[in-house]
PDB file of N, CA and C in Angstrom:
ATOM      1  N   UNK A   1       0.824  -1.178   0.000  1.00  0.00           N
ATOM      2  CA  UNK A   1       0.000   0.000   0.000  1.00  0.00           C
ATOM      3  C   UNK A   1       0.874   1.250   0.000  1.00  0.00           C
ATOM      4  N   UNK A   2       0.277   2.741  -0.826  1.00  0.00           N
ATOM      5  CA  UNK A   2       0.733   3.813  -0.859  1.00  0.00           C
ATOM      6  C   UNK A   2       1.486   4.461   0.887  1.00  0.00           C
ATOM      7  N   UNK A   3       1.732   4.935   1.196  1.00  0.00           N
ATOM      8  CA  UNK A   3       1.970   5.681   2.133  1.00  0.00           C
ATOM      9  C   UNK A   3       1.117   6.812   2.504  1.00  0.00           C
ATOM     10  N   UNK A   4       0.446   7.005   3.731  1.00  0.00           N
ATOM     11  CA  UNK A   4      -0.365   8.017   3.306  1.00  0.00           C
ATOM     12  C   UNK A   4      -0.044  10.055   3.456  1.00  0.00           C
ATOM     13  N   UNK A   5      -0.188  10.458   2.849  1.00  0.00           N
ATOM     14  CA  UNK A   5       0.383  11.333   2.926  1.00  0.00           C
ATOM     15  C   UNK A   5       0.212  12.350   3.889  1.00  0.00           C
ATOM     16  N   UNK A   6       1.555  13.437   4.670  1.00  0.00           N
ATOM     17  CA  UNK A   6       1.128  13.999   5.839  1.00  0.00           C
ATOM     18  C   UNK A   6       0.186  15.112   5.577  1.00  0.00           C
ATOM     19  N   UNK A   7      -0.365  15.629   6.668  1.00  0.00           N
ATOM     20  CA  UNK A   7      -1.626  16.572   6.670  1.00  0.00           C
ATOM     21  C   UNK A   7      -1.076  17.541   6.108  1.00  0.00           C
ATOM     22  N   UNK A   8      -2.083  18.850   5.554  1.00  0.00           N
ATOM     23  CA  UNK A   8      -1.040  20.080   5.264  1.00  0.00           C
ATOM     24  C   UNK A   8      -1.735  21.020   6.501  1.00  0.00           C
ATOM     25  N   UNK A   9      -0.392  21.620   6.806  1.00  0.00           N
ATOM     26  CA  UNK A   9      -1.240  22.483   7.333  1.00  0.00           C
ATOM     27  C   UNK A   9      -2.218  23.521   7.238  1.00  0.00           C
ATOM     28  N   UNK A  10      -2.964  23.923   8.298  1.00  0.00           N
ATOM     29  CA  UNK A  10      -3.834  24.984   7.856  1.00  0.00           C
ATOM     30  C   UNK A  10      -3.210  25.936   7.591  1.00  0.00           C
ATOM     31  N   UNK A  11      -3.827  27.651   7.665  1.00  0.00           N
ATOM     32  CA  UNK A  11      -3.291  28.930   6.483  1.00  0.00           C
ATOM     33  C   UNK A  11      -2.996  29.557   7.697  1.00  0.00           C
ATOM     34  N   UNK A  12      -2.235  30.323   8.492  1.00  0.00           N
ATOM     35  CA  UNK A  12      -1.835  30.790   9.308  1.00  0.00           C
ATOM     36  C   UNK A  12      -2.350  32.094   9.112  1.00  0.00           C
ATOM     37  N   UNK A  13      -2.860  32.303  10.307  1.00  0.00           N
ATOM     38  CA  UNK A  13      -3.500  33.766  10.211  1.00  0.00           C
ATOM     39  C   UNK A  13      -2.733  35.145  10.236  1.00  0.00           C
ATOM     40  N   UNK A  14      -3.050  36.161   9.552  1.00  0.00           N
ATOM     41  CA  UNK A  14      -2.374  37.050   9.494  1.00  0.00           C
ATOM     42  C   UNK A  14      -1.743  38.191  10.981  1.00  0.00           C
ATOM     43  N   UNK A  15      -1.028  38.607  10.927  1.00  0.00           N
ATOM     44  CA  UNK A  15      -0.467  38.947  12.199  1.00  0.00           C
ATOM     45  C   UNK A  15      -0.812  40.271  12.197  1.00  0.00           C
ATOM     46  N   UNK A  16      -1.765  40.568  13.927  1.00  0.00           N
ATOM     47  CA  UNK A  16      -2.430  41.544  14.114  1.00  0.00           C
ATOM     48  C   UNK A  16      -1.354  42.672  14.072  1.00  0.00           C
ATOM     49  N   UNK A  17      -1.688  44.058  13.366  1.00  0.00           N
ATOM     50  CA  UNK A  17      -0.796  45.026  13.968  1.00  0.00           C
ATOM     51  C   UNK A  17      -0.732  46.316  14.971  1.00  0.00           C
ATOM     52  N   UNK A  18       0.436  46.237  15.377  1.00  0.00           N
ATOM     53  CA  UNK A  18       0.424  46.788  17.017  1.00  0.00           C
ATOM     54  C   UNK A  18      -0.592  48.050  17.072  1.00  0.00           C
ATOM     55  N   UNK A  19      -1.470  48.863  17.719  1.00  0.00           N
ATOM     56  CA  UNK A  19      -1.784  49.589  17.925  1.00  0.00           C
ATOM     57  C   UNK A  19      -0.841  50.580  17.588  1.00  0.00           C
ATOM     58  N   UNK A  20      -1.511  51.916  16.826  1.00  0.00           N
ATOM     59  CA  UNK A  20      -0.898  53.453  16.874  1.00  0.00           C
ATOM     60  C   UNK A  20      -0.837  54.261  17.646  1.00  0.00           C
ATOM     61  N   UNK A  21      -0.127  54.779  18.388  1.00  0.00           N
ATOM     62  CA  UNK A  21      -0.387  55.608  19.305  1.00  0.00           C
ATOM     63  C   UNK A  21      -1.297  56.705  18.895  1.00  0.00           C
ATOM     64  N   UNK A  22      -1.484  57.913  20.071  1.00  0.00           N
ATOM     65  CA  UNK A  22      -2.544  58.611  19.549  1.00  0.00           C
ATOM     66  C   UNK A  22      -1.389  60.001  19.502  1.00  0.00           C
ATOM     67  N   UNK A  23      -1.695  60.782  17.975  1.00  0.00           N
ATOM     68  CA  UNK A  23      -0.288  61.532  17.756  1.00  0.00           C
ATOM     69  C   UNK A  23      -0.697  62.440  18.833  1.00  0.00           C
ATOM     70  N   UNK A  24       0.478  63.304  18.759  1.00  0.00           N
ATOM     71  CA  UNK A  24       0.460  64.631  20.307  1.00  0.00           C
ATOM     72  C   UNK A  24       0.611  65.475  19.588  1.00  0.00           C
ATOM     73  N   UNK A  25      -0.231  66.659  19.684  1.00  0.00           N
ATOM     74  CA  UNK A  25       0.059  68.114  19.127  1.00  0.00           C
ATOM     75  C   UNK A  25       1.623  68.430  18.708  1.00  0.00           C
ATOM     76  N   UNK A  26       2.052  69.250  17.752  1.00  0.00           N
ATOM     77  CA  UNK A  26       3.238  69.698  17.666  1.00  0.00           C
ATOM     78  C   UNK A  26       3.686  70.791  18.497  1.00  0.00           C
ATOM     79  N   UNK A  27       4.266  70.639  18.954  1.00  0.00           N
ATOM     80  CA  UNK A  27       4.976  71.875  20.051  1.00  0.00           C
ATOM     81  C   UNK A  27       5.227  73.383  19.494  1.00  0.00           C
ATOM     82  N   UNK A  28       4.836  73.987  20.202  1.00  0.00           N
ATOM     83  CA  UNK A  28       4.770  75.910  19.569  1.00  0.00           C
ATOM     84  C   UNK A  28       6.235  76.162  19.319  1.00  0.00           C
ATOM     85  N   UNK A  29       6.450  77.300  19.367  1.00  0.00           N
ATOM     86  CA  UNK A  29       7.690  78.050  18.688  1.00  0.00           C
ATOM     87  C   UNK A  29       8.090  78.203  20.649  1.00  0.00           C
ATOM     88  N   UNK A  30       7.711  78.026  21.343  1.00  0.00           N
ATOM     89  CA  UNK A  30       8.242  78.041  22.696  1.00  0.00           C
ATOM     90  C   UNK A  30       8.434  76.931  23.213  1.00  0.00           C
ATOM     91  N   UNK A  31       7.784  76.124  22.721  1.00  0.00           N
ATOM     92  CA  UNK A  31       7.341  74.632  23.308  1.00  0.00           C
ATOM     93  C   UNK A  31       6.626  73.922  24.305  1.00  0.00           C
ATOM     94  N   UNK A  32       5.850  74.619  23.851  1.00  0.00           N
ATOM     95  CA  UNK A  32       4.247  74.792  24.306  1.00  0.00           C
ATOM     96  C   UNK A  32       3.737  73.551  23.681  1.00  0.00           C
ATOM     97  N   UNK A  33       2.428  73.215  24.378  1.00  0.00           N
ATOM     98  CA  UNK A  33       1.647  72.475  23.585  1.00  0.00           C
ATOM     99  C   UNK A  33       0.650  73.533  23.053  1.00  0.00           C
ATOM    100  N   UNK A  34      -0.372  73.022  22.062  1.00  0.00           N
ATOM    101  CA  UNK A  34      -1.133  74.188  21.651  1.00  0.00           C
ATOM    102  C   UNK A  34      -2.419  74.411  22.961  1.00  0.00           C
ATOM    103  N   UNK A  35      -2.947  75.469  23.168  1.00  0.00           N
ATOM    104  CA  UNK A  35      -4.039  75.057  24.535  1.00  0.00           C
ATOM    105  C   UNK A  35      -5.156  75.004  23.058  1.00  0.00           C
ATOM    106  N   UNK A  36      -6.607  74.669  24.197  1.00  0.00           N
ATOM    107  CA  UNK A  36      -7.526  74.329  23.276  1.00  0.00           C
ATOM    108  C   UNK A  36      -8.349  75.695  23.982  1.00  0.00           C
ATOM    109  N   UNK A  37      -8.179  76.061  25.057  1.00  0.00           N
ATOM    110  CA  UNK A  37      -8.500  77.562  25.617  1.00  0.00           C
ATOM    111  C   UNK A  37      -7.965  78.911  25.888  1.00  0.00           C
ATOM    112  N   UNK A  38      -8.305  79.798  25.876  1.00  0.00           N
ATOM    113  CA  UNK A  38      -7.813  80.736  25.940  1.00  0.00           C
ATOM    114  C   UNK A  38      -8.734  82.543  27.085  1.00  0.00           C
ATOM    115  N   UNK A  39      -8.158  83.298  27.330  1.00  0.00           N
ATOM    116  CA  UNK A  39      -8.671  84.219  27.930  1.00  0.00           C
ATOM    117  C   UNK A  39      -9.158  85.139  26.828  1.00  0.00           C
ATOM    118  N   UNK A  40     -10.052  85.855  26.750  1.00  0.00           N
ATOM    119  CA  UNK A  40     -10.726  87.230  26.013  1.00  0.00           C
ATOM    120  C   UNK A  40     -11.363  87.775  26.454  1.00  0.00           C
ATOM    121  N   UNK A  41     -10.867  89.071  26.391  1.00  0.00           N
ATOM    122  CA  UNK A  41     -11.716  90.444  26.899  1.00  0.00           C
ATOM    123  C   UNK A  41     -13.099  90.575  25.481  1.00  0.00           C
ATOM    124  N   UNK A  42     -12.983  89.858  24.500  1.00  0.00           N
ATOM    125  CA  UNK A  42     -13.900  90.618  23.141  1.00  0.00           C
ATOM    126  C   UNK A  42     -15.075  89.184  22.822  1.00  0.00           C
ATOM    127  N   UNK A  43     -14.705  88.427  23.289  1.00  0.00           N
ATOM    128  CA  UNK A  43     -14.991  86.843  22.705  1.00  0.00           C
ATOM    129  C   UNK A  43     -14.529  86.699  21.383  1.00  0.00           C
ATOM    130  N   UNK A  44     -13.599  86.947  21.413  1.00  0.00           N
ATOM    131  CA  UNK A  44     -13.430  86.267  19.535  1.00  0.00           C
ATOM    132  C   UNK A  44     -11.267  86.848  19.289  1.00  0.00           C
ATOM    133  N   UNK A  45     -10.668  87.278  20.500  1.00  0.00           N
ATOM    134  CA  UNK A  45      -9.077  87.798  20.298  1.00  0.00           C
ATOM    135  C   UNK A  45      -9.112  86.922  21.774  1.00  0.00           C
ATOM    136  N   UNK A  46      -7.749  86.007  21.330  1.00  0.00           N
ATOM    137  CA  UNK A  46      -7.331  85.326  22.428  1.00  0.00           C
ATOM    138  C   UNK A  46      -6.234  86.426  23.384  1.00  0.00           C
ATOM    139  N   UNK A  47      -6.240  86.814  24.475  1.00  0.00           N
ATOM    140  CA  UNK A  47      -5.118  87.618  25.281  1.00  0.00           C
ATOM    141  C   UNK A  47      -4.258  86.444  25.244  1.00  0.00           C
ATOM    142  N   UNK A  48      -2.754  87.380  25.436  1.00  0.00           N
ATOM    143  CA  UNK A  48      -1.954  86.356  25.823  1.00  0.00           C
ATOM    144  C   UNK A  48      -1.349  86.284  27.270  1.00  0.00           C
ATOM    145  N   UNK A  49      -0.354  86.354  27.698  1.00  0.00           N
ATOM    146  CA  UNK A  49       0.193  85.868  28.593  1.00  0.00           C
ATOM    147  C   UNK A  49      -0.601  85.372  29.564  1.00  0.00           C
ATOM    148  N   UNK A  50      -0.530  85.637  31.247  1.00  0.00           N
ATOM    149  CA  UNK A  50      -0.464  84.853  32.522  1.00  0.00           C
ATOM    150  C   UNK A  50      -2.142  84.982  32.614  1.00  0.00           C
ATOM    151  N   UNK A  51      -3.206  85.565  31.972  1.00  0.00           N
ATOM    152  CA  UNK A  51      -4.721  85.575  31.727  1.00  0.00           C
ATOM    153  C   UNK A  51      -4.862  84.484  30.898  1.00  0.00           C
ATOM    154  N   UNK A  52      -4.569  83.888  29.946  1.00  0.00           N
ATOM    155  CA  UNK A  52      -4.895  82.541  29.263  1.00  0.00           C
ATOM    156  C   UNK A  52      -4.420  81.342  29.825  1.00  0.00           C
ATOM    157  N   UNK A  53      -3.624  81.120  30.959  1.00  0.00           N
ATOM    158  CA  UNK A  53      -2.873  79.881  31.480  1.00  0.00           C
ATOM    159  C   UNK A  53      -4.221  79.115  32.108  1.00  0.00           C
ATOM    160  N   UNK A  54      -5.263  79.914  32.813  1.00  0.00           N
ATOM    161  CA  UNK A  54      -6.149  79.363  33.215  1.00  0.00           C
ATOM    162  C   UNK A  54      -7.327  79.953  33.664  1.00  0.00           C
ATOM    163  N   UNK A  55      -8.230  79.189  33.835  1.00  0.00           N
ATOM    164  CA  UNK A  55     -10.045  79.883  33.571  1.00  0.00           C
ATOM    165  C   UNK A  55      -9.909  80.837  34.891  1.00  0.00           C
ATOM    166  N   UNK A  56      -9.246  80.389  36.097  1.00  0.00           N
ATOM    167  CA  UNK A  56      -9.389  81.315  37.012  1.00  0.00           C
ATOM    168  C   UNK A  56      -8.415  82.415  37.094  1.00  0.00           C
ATOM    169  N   UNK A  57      -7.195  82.683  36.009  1.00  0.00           N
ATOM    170  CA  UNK A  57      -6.605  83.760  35.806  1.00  0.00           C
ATOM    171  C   UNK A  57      -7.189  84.826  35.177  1.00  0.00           C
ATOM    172  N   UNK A  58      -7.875  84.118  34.242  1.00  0.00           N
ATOM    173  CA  UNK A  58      -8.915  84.987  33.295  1.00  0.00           C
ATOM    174  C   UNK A  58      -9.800  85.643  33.950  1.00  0.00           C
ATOM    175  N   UNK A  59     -10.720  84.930  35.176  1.00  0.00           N
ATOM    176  CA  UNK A  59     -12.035  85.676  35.714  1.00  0.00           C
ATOM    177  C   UNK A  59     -11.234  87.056  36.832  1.00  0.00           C
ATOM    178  N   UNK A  60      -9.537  86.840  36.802  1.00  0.00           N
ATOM    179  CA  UNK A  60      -9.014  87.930  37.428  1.00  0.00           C
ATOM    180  C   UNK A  60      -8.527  88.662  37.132  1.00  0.00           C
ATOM    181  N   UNK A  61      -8.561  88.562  35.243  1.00  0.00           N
ATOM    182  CA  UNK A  61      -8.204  89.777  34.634  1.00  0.00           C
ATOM    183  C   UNK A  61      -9.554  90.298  34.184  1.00  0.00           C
ATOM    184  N   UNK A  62     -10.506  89.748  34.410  1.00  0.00           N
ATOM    185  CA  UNK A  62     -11.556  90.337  33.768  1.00  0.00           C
ATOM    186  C   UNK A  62     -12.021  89.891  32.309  1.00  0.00           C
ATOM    187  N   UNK A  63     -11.489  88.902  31.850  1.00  0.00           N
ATOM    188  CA  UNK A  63     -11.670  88.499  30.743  1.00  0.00           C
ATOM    189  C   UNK A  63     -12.874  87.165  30.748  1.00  0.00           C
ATOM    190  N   UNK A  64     -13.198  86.531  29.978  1.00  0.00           N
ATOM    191  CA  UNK A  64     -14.076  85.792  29.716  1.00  0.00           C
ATOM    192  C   UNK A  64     -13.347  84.121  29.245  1.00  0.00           C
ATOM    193  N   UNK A  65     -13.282  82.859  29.706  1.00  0.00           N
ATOM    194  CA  UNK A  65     -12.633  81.977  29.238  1.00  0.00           C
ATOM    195  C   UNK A  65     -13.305  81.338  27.844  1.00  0.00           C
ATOM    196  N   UNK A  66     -12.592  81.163  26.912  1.00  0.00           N
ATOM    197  CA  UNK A  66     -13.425  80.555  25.601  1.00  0.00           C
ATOM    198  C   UNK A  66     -12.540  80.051  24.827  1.00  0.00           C
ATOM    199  N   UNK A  67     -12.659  78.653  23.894  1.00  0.00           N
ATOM    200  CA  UNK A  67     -12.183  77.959  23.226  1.00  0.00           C
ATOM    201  C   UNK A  67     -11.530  78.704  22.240  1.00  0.00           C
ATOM    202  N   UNK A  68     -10.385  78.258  21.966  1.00  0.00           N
ATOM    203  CA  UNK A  68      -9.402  79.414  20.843  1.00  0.00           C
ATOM    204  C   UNK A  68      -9.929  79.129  19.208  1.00  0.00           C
ATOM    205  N   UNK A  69     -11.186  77.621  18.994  1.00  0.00           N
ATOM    206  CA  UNK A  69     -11.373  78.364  17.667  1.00  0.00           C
ATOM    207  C   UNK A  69     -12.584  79.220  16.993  1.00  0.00           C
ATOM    208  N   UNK A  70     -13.096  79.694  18.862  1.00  0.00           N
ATOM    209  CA  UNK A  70     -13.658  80.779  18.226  1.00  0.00           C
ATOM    210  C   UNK A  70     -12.942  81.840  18.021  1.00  0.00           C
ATOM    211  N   UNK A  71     -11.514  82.007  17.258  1.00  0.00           N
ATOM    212  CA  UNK A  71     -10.836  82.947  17.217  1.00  0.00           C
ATOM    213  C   UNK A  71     -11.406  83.206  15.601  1.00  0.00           C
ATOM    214  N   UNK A  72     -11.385  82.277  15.225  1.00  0.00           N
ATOM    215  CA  UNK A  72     -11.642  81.740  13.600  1.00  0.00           C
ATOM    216  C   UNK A  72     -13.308  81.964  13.166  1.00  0.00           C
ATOM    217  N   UNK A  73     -14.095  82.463  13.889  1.00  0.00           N
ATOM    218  CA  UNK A  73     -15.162  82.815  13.547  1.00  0.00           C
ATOM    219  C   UNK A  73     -15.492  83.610  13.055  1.00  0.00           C
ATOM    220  N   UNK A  74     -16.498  83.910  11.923  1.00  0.00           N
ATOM    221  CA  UNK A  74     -16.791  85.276  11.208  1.00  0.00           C
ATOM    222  C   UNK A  74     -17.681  86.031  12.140  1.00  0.00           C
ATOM    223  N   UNK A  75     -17.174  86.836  13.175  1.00  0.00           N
ATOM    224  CA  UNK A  75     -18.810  87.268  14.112  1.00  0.00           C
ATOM    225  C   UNK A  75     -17.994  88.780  14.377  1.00  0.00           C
ATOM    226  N   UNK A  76     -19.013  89.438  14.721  1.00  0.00           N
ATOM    227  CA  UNK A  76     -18.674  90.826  15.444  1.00  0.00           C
ATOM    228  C   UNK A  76     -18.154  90.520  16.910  1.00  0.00           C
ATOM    229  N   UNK A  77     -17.153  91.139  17.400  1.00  0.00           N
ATOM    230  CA  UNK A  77     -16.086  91.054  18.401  1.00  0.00           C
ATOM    231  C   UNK A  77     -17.220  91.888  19.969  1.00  0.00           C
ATOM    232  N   UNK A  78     -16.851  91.482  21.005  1.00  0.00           N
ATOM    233  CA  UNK A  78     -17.937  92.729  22.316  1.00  0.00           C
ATOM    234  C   UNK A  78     -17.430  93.616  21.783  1.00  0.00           C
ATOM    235  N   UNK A  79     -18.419  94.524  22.053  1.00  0.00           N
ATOM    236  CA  UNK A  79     -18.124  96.115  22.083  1.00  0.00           C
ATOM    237  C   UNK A  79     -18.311  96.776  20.799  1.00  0.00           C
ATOM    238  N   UNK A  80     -18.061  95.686  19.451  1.00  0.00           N
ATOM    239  CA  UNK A  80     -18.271  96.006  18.086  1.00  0.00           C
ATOM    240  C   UNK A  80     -19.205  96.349  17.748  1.00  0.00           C
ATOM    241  N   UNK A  81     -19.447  97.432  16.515  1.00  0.00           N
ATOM    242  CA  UNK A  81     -20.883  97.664  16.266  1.00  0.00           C
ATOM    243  C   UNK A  81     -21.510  97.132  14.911  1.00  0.00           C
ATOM    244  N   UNK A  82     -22.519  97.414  14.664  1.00  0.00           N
ATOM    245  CA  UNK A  82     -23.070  97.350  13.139  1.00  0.00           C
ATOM    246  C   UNK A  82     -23.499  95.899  13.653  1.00  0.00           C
ATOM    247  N   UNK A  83     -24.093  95.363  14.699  1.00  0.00           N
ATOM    248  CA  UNK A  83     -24.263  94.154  14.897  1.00  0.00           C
ATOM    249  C   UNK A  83     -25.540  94.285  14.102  1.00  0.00           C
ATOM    250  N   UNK A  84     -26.362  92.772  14.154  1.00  0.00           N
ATOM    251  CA  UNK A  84     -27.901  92.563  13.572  1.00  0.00           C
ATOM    252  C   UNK A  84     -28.341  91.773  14.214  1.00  0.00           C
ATOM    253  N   UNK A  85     -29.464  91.734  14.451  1.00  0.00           N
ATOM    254  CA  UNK A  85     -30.539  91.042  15.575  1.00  0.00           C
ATOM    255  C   UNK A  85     -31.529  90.041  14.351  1.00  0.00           C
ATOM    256  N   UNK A  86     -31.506  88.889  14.369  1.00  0.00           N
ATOM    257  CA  UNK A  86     -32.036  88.088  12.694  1.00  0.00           C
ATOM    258  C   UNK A  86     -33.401  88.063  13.076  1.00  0.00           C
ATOM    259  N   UNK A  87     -34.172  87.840  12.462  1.00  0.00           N
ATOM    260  CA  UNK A  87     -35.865  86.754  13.110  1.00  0.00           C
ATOM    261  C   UNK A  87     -35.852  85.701  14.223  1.00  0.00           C
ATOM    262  N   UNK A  88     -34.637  84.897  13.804  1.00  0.00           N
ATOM    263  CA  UNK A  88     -34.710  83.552  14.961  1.00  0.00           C
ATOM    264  C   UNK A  88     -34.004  84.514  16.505  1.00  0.00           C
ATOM    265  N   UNK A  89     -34.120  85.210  16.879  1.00  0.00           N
ATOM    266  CA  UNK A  89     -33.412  85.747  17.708  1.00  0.00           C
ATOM    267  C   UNK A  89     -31.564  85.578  18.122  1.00  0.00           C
ATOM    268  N   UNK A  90     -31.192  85.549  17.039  1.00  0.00           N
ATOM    269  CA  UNK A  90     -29.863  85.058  16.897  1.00  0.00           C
ATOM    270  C   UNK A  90     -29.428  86.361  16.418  1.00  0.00           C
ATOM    271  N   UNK A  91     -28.096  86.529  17.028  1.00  0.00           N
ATOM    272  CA  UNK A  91     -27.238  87.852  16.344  1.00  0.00           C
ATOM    273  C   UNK A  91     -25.968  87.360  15.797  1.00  0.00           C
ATOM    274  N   UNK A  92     -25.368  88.216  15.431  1.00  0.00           N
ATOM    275  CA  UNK A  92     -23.627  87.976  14.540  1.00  0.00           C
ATOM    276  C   UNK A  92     -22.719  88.451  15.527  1.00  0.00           C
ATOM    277  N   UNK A  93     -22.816  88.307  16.697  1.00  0.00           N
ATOM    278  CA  UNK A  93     -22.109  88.404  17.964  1.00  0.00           C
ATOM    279  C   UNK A  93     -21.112  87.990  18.160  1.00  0.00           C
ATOM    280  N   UNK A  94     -19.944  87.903  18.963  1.00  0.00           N
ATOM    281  CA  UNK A  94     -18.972  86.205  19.478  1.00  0.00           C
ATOM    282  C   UNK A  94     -19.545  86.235  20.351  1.00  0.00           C
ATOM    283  N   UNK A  95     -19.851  84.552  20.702  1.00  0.00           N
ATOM    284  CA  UNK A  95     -19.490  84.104  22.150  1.00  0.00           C
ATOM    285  C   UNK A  95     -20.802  84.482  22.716  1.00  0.00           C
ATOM    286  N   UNK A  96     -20.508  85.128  23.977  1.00  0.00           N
ATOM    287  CA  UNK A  96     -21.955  85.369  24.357  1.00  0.00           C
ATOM    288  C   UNK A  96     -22.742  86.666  25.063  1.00  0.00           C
ATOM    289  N   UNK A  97     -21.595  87.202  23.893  1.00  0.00           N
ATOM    290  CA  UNK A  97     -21.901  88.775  23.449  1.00  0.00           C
ATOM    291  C   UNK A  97     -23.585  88.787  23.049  1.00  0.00           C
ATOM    292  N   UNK A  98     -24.819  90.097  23.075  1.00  0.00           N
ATOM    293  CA  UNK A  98     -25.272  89.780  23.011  1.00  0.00           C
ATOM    294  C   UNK A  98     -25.618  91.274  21.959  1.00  0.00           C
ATOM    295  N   UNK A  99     -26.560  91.345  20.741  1.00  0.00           N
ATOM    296  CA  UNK A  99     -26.309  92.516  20.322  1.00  0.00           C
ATOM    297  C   UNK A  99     -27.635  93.523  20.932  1.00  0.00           C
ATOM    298  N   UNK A 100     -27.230  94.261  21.430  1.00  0.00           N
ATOM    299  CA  UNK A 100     -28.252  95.625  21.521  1.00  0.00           C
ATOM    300  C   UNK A 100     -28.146  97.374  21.212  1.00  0.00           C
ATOM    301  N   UNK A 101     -28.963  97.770  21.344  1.00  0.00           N
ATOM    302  CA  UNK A 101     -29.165  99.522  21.332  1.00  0.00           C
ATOM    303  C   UNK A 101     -30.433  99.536  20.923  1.00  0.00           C
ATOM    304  N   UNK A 102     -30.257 100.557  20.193  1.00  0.00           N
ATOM    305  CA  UNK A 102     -31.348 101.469  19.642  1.00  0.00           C
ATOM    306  C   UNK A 102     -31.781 101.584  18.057  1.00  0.00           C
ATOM    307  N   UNK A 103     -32.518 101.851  17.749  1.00  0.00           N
ATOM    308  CA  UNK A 103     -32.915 101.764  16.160  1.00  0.00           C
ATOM    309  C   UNK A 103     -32.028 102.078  15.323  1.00  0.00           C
ATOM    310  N   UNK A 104     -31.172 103.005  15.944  1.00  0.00           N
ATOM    311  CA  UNK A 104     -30.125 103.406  14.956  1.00  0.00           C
ATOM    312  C   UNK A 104     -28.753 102.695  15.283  1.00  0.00           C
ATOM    313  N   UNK A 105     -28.086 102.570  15.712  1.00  0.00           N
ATOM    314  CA  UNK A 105     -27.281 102.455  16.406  1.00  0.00           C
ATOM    315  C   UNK A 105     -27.507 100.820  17.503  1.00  0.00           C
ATOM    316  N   UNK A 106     -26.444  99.395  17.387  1.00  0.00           N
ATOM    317  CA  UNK A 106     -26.432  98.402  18.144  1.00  0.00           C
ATOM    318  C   UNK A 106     -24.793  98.101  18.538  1.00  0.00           C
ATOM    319  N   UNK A 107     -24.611  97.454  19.126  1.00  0.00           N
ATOM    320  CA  UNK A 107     -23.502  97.259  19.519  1.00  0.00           C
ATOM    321  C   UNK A 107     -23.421  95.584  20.122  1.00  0.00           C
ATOM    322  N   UNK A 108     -22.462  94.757  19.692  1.00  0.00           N
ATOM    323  CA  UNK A 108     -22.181  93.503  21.295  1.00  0.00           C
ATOM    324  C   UNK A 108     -21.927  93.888  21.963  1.00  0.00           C
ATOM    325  N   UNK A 109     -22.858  93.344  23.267  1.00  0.00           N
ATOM    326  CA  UNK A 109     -22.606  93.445  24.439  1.00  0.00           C
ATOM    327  C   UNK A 109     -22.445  92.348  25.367  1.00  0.00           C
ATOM    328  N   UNK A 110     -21.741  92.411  26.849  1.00  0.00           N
ATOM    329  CA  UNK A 110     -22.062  91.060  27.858  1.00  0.00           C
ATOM    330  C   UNK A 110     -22.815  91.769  28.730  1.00  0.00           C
TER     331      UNK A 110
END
């Protein structure tokens, strides 16, 4: 009789690959990480120095704490004028500026 022939093996499964880490921001021109917050007196211009490090430096400069990409928003700045008040009660404000005045004349305000 023939010999019988050995098994083959099965297909070897492909080899899982390692997890990616999760990348890290690139470091500033100081070497900084980038923040994702920032201090503003206007809602919409980030201040810089020792008022943006943190929400409670900010409420002691008087500024307002808010995410830096509402820097990047098309809106009227506090204090700016020529604001507009729409139908839905929504204005072209930053943040949570709010627009008011008079018939002639509006402004953002907090």
């Amino acid at each position: 009789p023939a010999p019988t022939p050995s098994p083959t093996p099965g297909p070897t499964p492909a080899p899982t690959p390692s997890p990616t880490p999760a990348p890290t921001p690139s470091p500033t021109a100081g070497g900084e990480t980038p923040a994702e917050n920032c201090c503003s007196s206007d809602f919409k211009t980030c201040t810089a120095g020792w008022c943006s490090l943190a929400a409670s430096n900010c409420g002691n400069c008087g500024g307002l704490w808010m995410d830096v990409t509402q820097e990047d928003e098309a809106c009227i700045p506090r204090y700016g004028g020529g604001c507009t008040i729409f139908a839905d009660k929504t204005d072209d404000c930053c943040g949570e500026a709010q627009c008011k005045g008079g018939r002639w004349y509006k402004q953002c305000k907090y």
